[in-house]
C-alpha atoms as a PDB file:
ATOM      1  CA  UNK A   1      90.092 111.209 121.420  1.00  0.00           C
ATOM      2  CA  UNK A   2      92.003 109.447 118.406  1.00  0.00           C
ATOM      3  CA  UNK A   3      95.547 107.975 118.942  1.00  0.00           C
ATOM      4  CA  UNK A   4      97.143 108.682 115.876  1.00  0.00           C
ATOM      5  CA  UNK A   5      99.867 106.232 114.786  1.00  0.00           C
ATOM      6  CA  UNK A   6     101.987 105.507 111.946  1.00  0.00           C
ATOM      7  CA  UNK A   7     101.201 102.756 109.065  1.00  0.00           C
ATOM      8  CA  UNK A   8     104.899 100.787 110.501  1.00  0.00           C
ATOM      9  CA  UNK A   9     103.678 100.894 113.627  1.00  0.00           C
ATOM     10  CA  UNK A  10      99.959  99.613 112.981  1.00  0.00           C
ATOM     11  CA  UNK A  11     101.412  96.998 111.239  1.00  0.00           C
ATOM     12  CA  UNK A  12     103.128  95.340 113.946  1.00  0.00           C
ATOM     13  CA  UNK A  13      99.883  95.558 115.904  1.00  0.00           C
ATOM     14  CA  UNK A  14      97.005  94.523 113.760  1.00  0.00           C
ATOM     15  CA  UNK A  15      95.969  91.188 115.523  1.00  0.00           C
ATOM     16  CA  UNK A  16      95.239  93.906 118.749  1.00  0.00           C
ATOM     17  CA  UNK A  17      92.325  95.495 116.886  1.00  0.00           C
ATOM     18  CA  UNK A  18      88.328  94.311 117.506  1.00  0.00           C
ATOM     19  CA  UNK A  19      87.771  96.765 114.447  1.00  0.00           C
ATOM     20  CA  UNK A  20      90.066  97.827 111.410  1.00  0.00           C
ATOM     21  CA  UNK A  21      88.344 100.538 109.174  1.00  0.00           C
ATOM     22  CA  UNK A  22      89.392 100.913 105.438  1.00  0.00           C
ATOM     23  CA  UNK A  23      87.690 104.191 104.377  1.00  0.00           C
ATOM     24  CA  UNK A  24      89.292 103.939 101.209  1.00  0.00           C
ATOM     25  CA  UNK A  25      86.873 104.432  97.798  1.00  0.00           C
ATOM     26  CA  UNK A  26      85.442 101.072  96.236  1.00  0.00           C
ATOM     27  CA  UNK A  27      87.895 101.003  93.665  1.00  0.00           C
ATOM     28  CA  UNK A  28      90.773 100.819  96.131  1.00  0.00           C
ATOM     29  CA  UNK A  29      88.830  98.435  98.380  1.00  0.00           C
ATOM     30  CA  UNK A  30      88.756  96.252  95.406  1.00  0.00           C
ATOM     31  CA  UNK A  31      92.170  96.697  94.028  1.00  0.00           C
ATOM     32  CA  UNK A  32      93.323  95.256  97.499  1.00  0.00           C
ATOM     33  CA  UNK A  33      92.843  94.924 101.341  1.00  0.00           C
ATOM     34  CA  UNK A  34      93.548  93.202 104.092  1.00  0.00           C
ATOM     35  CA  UNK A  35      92.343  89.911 104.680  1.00  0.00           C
ATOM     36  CA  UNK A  36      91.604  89.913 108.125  1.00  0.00           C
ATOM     37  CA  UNK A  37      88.062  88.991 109.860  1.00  0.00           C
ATOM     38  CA  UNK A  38      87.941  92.391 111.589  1.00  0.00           C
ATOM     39  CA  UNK A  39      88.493  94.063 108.811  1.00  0.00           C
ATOM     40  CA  UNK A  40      84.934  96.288 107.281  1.00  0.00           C
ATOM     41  CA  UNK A  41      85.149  99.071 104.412  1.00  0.00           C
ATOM     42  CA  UNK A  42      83.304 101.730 104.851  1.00  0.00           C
ATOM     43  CA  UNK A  43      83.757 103.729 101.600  1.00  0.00           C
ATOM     44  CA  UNK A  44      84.769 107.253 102.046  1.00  0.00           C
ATOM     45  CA  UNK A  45      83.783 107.515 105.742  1.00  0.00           C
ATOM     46  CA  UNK A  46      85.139 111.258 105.893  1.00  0.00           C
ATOM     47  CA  UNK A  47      82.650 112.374 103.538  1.00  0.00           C
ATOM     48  CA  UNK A  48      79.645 110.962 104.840  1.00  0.00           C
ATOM     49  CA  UNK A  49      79.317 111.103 108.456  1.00  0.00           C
ATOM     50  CA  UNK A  50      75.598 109.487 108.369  1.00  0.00           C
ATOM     51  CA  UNK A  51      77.662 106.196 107.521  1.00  0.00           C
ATOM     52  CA  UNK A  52      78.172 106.258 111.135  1.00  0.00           C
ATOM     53  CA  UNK A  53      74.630 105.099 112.393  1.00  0.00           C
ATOM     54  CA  UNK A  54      76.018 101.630 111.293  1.00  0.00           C
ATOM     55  CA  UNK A  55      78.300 101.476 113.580  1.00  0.00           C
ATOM     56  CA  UNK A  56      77.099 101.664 116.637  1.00  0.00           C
ATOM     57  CA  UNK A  57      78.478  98.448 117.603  1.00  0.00           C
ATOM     58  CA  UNK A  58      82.165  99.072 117.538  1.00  0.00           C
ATOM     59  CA  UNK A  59      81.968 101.719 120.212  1.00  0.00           C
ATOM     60  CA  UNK A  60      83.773  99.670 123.019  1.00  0.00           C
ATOM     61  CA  UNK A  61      85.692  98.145 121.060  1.00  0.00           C
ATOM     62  CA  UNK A  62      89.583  98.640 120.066  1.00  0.00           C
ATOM     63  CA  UNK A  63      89.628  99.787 116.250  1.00  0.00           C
ATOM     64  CA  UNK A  64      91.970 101.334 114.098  1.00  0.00           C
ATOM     65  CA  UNK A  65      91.088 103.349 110.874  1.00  0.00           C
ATOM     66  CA  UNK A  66      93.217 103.367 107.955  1.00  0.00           C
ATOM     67  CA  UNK A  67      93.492 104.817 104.148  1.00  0.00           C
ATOM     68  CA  UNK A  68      94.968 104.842 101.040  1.00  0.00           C
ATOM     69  CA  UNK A  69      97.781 107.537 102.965  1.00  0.00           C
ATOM     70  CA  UNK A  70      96.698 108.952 105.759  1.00  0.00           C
ATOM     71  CA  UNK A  71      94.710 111.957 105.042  1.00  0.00           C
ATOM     72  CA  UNK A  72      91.021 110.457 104.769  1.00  0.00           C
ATOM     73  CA  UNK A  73      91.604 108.365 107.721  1.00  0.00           C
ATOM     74  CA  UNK A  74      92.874 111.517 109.743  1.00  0.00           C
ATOM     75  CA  UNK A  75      89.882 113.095 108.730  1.00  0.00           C
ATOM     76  CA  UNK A  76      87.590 110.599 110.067  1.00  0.00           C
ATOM     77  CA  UNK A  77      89.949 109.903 113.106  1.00  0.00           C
ATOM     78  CA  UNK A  78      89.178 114.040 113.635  1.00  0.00           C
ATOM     79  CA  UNK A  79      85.345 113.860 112.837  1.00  0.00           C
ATOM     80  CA  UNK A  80      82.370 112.215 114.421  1.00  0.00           C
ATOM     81  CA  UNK A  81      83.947 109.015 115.278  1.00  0.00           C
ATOM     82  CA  UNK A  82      86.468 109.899 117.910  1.00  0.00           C
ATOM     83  CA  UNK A  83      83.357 110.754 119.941  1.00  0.00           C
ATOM     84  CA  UNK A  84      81.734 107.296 119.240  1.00  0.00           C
ATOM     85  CA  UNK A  85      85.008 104.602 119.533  1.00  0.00           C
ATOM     86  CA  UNK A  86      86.830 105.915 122.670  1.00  0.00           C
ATOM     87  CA  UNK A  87      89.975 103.498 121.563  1.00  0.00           C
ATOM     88  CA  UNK A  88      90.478 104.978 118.894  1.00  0.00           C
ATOM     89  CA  UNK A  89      93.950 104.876 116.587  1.00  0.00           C
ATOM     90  CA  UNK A  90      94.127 106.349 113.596  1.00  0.00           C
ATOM     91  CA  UNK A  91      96.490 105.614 110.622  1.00  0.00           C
ATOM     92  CA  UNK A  92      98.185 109.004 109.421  1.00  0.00           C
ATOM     93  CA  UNK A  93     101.618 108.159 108.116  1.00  0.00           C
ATOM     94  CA  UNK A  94     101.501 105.963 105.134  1.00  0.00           C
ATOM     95  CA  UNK A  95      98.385 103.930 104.795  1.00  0.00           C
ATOM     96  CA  UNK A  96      97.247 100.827 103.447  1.00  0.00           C
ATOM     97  CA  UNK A  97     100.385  99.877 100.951  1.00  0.00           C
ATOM     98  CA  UNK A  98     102.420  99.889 104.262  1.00  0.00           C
ATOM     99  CA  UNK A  99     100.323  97.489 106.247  1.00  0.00           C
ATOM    100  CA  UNK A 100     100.358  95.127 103.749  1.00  0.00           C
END
């Protein structure tokens, strides 16, 4: 199950995360991110779920999805992945312009 937490919040937090997710598109992901060694990007995540097979390695780890605003990552933080990452948090109130 996903723990769903604002951007504010997440902010204050980042260094706890093994994982942070940015499932924002490639043109996002290169207009900005985070520059932080745990951070991947895994482009649209919520649209393809078979993106998941590659990560099989976060799955006991602590990781944290975020977006552009909340809405993609909620969908992925609903989807497939809660299953696989049982410390799960999920961005869903602002998104990656707040964490910065």
């Amino acid at each position: 199950m996903a723990t769903f937490i604002t951007a504010a919040e997440a902010k204050q937090r980042l260094d706890e995360f093994d994982v942070i997710l940015d499932v924002r598109s490639q043109g996002e992901w290169d207009a900005g991110h985070l520059q932080l060694p745990s951070v991947r990007h895994i482009e649209n995540l919520h649209q393809h779920p078979e993106k998941l097979a590659g990560l099989s390695d976060i799955n006991n780890k602590k990781v944290l999805v975020h977006c552009g605003i909340g809405k993609r990552a909620e969908m992925v933080g609903m989807g497939n992945l809660k299953d696989l990452v049982p410390n799960l948090f999920v961005v869903i109130e602002g998104g990656y312009s707040h964490l910065v």
